[in-house]
Protein backbone atom coordinates (compact mmCIF):
# COMPACT_ATOMS: atom_id res chain seq x y z
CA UNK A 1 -47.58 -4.48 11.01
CA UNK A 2 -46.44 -7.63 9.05
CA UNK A 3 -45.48 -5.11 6.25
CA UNK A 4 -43.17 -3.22 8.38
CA UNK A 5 -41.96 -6.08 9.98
CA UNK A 6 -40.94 -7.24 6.07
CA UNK A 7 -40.07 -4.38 5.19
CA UNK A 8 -36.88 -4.35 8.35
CA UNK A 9 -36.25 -7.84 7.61
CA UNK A 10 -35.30 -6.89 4.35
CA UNK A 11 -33.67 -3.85 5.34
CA UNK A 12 -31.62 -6.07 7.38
CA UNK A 13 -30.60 -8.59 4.90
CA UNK A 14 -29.71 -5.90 2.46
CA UNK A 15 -27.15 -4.94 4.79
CA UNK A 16 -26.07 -8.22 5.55
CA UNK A 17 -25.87 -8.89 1.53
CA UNK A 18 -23.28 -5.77 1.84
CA UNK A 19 -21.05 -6.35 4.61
CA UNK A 20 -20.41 -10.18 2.60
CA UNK A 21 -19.59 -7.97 0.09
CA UNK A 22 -17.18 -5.45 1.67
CA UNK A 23 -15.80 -8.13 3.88
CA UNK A 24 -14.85 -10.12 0.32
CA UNK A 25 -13.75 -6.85 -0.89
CA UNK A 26 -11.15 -6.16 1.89
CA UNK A 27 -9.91 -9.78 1.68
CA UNK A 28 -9.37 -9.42 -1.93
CA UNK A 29 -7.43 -5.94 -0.85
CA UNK A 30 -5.07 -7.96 1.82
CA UNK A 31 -4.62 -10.57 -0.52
CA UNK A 32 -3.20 -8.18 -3.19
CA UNK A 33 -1.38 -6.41 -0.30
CA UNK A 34 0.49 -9.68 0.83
CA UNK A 35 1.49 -10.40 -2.73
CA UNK A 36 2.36 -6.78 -3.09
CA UNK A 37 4.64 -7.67 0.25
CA UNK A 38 5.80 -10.87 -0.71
CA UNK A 39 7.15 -9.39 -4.22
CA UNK A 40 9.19 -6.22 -2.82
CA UNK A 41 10.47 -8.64 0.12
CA UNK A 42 11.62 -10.82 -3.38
CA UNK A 43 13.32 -7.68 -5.01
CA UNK A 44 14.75 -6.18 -1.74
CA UNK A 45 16.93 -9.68 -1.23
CA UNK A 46 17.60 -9.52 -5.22
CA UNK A 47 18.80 -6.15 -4.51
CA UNK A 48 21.16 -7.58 -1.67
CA UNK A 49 18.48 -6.45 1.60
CA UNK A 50 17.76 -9.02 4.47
CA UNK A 51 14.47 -7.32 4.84
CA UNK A 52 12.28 -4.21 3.66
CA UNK A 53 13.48 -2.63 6.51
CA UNK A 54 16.96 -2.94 5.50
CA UNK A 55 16.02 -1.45 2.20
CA UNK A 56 13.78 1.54 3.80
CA UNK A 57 16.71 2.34 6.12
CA UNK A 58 18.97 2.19 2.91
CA UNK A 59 16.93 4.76 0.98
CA UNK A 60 16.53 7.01 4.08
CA UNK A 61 20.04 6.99 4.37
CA UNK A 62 20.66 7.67 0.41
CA UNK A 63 18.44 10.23 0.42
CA UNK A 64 20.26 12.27 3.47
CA UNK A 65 23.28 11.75 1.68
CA UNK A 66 22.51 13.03 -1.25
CA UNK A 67 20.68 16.37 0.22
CA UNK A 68 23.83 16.42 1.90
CA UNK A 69 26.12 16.54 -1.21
CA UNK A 70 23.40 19.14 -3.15
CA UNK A 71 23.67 21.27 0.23
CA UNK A 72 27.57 21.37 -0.36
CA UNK A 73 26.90 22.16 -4.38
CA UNK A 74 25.01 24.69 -3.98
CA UNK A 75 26.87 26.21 -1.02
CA UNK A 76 29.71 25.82 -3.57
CA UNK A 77 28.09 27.86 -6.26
CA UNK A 78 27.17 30.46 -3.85
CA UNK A 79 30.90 31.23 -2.56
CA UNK A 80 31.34 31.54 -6.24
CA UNK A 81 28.50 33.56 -6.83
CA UNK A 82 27.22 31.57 -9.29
């Protein structure tokens, strides 16, 4: 009975011994996230954005644009069967 009982106890504080360690992991992981955060925020104002919104918005909209002019292109090349 007392062996069993050790045996849980153990059980027990081998899991406890690995949540400490996942729980340092995932601060380590938001840590490195915020800093990762901190640094585009940094570039996006370099870059002239208020915010990494701003800057999201700005790529979504260069991106439309410039399907947008390679829609035209090729439409282009096919009225001239190219």
């Amino acid at each position: 009975m007392n062996q069993e009982l050790m045996q849980r106890v153990q059980a027990n504080l081998s899991k406890a011994d690995s949540l400490k360690v996942q729980k340092i992991e995932a601060e380590t992981k938001v840590k490195a996230l915020k800093e990762s955060l901190e640094e585009d925020l940094k570039t996006a104002k370099e870059l002239g954005y208020n915010s990494l919104e701003e800057m999201v918005a700005a790529q979504i909209q260069l991106a439309e644009s410039i399907k947008k002019e390679c829609d035209e292109v090729e439409k282009a090349f096919s009225e001239a069967g190219v």
